[in-house]
C-alpha atoms as a PDB file:
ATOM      1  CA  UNK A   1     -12.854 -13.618  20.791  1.00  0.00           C
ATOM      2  CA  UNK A   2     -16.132 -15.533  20.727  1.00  0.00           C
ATOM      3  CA  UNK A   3     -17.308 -14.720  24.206  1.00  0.00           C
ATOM      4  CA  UNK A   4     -16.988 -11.314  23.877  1.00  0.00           C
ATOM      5  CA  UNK A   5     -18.664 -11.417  20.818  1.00  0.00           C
ATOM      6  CA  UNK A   6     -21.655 -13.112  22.080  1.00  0.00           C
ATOM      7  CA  UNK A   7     -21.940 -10.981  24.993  1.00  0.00           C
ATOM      8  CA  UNK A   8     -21.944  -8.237  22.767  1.00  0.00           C
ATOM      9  CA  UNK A   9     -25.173  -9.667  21.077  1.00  0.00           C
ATOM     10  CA  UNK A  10     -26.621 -10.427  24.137  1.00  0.00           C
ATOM     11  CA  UNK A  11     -25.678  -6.917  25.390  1.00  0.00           C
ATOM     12  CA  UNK A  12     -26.544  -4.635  22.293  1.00  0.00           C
ATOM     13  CA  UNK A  13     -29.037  -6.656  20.218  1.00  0.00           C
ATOM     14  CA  UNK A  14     -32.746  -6.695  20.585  1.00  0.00           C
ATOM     15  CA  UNK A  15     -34.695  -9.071  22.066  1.00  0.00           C
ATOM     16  CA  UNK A  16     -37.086 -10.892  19.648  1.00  0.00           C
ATOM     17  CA  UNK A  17     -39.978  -9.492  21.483  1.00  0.00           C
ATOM     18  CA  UNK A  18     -38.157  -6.232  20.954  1.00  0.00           C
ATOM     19  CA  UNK A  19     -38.695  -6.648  17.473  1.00  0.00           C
ATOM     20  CA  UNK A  20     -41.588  -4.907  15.774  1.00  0.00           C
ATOM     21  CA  UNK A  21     -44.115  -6.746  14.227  1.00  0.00           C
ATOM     22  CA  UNK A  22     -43.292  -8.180  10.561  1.00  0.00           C
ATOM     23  CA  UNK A  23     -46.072  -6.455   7.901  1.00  0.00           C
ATOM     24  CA  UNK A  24     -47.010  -8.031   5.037  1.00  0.00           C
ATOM     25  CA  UNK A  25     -49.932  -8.179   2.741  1.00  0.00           C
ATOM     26  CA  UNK A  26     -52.729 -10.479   2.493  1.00  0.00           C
ATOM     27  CA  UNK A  27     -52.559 -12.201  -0.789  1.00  0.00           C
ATOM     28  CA  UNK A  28     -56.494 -11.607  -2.213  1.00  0.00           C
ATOM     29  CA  UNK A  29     -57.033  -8.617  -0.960  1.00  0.00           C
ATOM     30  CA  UNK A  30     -54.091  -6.530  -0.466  1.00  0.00           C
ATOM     31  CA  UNK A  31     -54.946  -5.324   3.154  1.00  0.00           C
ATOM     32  CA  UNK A  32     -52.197  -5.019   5.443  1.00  0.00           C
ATOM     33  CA  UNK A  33     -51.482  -7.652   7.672  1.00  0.00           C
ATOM     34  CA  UNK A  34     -49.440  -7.916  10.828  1.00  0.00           C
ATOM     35  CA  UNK A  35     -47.141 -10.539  12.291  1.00  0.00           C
ATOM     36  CA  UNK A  36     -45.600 -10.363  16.267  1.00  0.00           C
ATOM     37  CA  UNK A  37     -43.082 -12.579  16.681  1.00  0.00           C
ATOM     38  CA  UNK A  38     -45.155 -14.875  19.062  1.00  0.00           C
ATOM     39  CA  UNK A  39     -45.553 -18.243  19.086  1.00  0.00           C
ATOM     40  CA  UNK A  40     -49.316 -17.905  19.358  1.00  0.00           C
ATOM     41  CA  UNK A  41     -49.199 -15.526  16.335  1.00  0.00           C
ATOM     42  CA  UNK A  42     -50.820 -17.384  13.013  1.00  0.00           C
ATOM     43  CA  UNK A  43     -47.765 -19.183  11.559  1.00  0.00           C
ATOM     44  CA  UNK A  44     -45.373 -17.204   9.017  1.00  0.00           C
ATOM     45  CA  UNK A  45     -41.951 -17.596   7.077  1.00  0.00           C
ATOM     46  CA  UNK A  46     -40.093 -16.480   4.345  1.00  0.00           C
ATOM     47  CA  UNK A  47     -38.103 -18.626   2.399  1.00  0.00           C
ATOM     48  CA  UNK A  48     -33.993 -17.379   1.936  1.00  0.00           C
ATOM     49  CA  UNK A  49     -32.200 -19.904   0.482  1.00  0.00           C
ATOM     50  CA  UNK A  50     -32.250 -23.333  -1.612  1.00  0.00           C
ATOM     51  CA  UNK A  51     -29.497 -25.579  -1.215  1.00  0.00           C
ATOM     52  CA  UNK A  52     -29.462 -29.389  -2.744  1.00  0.00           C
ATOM     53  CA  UNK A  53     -27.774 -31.700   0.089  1.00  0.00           C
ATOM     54  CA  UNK A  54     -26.239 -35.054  -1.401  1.00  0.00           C
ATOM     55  CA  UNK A  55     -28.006 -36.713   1.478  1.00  0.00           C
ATOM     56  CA  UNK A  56     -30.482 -34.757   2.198  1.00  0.00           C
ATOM     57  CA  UNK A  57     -32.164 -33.569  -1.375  1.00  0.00           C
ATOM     58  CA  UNK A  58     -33.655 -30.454  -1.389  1.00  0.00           C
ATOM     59  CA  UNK A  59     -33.455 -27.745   1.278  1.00  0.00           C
ATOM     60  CA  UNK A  60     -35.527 -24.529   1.900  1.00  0.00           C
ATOM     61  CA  UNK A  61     -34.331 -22.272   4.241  1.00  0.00           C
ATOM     62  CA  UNK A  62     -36.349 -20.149   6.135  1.00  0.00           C
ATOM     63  CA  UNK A  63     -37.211 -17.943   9.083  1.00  0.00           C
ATOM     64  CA  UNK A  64     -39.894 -17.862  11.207  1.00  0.00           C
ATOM     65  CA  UNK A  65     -41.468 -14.839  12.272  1.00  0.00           C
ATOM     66  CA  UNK A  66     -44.350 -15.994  14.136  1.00  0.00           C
ATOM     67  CA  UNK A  67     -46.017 -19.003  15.100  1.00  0.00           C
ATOM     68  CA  UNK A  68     -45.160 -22.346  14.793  1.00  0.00           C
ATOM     69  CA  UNK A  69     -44.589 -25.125  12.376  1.00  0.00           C
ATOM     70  CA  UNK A  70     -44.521 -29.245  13.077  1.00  0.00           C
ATOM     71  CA  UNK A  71     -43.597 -31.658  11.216  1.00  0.00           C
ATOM     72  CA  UNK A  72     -46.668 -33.312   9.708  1.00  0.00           C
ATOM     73  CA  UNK A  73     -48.074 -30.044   9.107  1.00  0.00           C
ATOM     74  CA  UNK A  74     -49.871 -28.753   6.079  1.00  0.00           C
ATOM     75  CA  UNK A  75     -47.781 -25.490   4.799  1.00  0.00           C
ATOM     76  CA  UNK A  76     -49.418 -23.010   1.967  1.00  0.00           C
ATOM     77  CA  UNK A  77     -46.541 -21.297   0.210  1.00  0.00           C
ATOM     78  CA  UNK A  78     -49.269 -17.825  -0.379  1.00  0.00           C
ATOM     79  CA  UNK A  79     -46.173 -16.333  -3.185  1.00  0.00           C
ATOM     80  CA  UNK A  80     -47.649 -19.399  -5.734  1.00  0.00           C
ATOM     81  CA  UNK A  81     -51.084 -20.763  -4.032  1.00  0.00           C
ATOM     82  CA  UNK A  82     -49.719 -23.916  -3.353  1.00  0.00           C
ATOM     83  CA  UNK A  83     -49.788 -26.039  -0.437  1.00  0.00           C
ATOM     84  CA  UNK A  84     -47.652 -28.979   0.782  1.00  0.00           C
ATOM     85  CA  UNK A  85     -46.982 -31.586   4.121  1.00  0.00           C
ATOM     86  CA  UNK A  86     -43.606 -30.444   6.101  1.00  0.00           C
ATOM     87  CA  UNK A  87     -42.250 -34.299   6.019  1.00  0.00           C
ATOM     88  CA  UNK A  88     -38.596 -33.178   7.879  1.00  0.00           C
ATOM     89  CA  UNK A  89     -37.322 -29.943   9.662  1.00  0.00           C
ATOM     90  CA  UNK A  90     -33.776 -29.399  10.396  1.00  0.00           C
ATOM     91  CA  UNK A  91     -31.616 -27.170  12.473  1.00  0.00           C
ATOM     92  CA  UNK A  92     -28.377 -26.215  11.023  1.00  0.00           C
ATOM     93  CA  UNK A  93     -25.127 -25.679  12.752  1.00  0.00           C
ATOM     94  CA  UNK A  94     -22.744 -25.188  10.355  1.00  0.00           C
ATOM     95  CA  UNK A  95     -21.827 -28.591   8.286  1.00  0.00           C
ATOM     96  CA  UNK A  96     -24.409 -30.396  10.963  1.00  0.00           C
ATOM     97  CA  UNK A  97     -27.934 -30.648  10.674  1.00  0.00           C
ATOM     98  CA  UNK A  98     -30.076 -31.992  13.383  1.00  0.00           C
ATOM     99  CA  UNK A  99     -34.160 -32.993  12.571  1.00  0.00           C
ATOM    100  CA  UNK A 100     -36.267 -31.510  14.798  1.00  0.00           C
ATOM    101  CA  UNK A 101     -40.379 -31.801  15.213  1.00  0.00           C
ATOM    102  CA  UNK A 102     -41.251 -28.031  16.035  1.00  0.00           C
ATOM    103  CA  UNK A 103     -39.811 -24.339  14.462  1.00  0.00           C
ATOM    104  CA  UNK A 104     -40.824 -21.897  16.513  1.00  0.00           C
ATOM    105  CA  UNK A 105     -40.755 -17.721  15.854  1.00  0.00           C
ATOM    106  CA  UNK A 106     -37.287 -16.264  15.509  1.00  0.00           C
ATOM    107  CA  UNK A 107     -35.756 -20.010  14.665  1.00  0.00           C
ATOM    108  CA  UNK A 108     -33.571 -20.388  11.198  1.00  0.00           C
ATOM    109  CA  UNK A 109     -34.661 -23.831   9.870  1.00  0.00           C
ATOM    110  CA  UNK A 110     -34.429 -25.611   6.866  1.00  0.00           C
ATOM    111  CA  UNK A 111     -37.451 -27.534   5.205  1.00  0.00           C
ATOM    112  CA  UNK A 112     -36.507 -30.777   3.568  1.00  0.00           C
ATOM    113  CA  UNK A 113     -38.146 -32.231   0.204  1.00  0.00           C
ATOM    114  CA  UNK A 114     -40.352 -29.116  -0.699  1.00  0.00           C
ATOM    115  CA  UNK A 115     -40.763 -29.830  -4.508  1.00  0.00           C
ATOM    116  CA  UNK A 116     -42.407 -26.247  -5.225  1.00  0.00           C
ATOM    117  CA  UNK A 117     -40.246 -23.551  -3.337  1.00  0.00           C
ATOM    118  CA  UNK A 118     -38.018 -20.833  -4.527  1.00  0.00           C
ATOM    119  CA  UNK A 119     -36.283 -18.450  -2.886  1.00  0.00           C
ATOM    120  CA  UNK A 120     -38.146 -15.090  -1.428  1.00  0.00           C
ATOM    121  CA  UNK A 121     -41.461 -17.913  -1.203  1.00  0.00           C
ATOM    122  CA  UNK A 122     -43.952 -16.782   2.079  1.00  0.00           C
ATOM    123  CA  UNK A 123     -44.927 -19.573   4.021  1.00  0.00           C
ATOM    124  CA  UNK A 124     -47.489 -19.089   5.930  1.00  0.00           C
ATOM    125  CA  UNK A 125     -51.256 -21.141   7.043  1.00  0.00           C
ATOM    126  CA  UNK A 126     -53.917 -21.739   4.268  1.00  0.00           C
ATOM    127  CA  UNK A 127     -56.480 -19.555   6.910  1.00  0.00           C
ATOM    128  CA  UNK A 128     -54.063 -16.550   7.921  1.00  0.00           C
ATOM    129  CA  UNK A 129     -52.515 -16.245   4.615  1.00  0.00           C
ATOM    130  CA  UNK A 130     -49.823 -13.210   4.133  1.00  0.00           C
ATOM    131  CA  UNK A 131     -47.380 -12.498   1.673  1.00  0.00           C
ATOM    132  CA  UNK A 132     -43.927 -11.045   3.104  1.00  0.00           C
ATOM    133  CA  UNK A 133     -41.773  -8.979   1.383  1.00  0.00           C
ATOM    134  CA  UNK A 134     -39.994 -10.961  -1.403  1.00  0.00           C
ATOM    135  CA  UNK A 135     -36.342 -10.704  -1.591  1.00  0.00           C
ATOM    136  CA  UNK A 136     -35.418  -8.449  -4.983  1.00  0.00           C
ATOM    137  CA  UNK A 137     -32.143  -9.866  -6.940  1.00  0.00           C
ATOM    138  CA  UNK A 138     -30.488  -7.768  -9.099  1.00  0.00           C
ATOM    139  CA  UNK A 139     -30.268  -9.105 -13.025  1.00  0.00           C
ATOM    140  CA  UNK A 140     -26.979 -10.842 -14.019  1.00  0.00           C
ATOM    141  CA  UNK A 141     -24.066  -9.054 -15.601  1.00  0.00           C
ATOM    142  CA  UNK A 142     -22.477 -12.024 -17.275  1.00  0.00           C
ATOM    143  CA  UNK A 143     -23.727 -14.829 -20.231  1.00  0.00           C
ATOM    144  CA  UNK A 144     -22.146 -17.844 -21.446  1.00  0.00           C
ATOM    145  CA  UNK A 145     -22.746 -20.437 -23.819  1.00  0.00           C
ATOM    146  CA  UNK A 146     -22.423 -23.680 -22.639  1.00  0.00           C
ATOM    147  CA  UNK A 147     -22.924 -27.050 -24.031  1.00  0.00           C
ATOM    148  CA  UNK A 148     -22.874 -31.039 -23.176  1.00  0.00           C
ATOM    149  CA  UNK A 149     -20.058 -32.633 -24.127  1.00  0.00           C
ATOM    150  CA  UNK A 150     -22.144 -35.410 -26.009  1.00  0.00           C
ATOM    151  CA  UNK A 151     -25.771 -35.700 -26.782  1.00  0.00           C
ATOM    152  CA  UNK A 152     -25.987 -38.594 -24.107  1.00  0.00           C
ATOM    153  CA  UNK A 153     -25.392 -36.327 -21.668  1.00  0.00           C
ATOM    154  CA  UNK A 154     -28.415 -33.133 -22.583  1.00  0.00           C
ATOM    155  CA  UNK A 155     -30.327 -34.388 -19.867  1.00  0.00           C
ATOM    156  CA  UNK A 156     -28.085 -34.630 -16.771  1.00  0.00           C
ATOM    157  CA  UNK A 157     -26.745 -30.710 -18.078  1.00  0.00           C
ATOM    158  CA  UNK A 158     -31.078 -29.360 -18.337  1.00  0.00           C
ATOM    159  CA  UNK A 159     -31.076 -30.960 -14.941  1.00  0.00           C
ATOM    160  CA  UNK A 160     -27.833 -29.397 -13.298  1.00  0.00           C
ATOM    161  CA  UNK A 161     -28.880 -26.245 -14.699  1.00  0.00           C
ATOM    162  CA  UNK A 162     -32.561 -26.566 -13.170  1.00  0.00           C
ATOM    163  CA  UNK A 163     -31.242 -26.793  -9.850  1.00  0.00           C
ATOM    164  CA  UNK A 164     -28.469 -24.017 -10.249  1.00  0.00           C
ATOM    165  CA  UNK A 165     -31.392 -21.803 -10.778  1.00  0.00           C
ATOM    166  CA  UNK A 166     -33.354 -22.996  -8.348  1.00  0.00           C
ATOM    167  CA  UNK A 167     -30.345 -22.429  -5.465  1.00  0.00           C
ATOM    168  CA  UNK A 168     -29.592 -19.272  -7.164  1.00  0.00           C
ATOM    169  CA  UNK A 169     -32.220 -16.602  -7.920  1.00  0.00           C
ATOM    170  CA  UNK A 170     -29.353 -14.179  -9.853  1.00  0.00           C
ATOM    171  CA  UNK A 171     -28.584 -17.619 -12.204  1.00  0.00           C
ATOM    172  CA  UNK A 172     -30.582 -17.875 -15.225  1.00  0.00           C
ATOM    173  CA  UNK A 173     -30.669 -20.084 -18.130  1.00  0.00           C
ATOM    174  CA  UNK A 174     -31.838 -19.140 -22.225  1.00  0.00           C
ATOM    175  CA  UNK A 175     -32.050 -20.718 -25.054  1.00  0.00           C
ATOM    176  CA  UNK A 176     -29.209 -20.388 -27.714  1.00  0.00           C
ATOM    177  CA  UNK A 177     -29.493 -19.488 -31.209  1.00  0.00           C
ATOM    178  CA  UNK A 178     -27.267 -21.803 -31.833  1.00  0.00           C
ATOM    179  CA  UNK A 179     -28.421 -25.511 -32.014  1.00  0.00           C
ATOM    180  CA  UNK A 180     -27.225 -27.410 -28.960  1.00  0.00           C
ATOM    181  CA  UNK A 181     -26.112 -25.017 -27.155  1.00  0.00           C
ATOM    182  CA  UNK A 182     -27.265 -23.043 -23.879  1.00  0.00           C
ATOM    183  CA  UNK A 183     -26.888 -19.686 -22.715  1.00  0.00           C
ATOM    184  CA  UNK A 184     -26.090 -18.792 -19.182  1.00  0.00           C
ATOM    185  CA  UNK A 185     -26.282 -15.693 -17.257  1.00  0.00           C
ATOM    186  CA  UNK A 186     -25.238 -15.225 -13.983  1.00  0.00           C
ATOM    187  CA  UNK A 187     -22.972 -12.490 -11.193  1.00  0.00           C
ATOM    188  CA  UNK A 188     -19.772 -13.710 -12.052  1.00  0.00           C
END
């Protein structure tokens, strides 16, 4: 049933230059701005996804909507005024990941070893700065309280909980009245 499903895609789905043009706003001033999904369109992303790969570290997935992006390249994240070098860019297909040196508009990358992104983040160039719509997660229905199972091991839980939260946008973490112990709150 797979060919028949793509040729439905190809048959029924837009084209990406069928695709409006992405709005957004400009981050200082508010103004409108507009992205076509062109490769000679100033470069833009939003970020949909953290996931922490065993061999990989950290990744930040994204999609394109215009422009491009190399690796080498200086990225400003315009959701927290930061900026950062692209050191690795991977395609994914499925549980295989293959490094490439160029994203282009339309592509679904992910970004390795990007210390400062979270989920909903704009990329986008220091110059043609925009800010996409964020992604809006709805607040968690269930807490927890959790705790270590010995003091020696406080530090490895704070730092499995830091990158829960970072993955997960709907996972949050509280303190505890109770000394030693952590509250959780997450979907399920």
């Amino acid at each position: 049933g797979v060919h028949p499903l793509l040729d439905a895609v190809v048959d029924s789905l837009p084209s990406p230059q069928d695709v409006p043009p992405v709005k957004g706003r400009h981050p200082r001033t508010g103004e409108e701005e507009i992205r076509r999904p062109s490769d000679n369109e100033p470069f833009s992303a939003l970020v949909f996804k953290i996931m922490n790969d065993s061999y990989v570290g950290s990744l930040s997935f994204c999609r394109v909507y215009s422009g491009k992006l190399k690796v080498g390249a200086s990225v400003y994240n315009s959701s927290k005024d930061t900026e950062e070098r692209v050191t690795r860019l991977l395609v994914m297909h499925s549980n295989k990941r293959k490094e490439v040196d160029e994203i282009t508009a339309g592509d679904i990358a992910a970004i390795g070893q990007m210390k400062n992104l979270s989920t909903g983040d704009t990329l986008c160039l220091r110059n043609h700065p925009i800010v996409l719509e964020s992604i809006n997660f709805p607040e968690p229905v269930v807490a927890a309280h959790i705790e270590p199972r010995s003091r020696s091991e406080h530090a490895k839980l704070a730092e499995t909980l830091e990158k829960l939260t970072k993955e997960d946008p709907t996972f949050k973490v509280g303190p505890d009245p109770m000394p030693g112990h952590t509250l959780v709150y997450g979907m399920g």
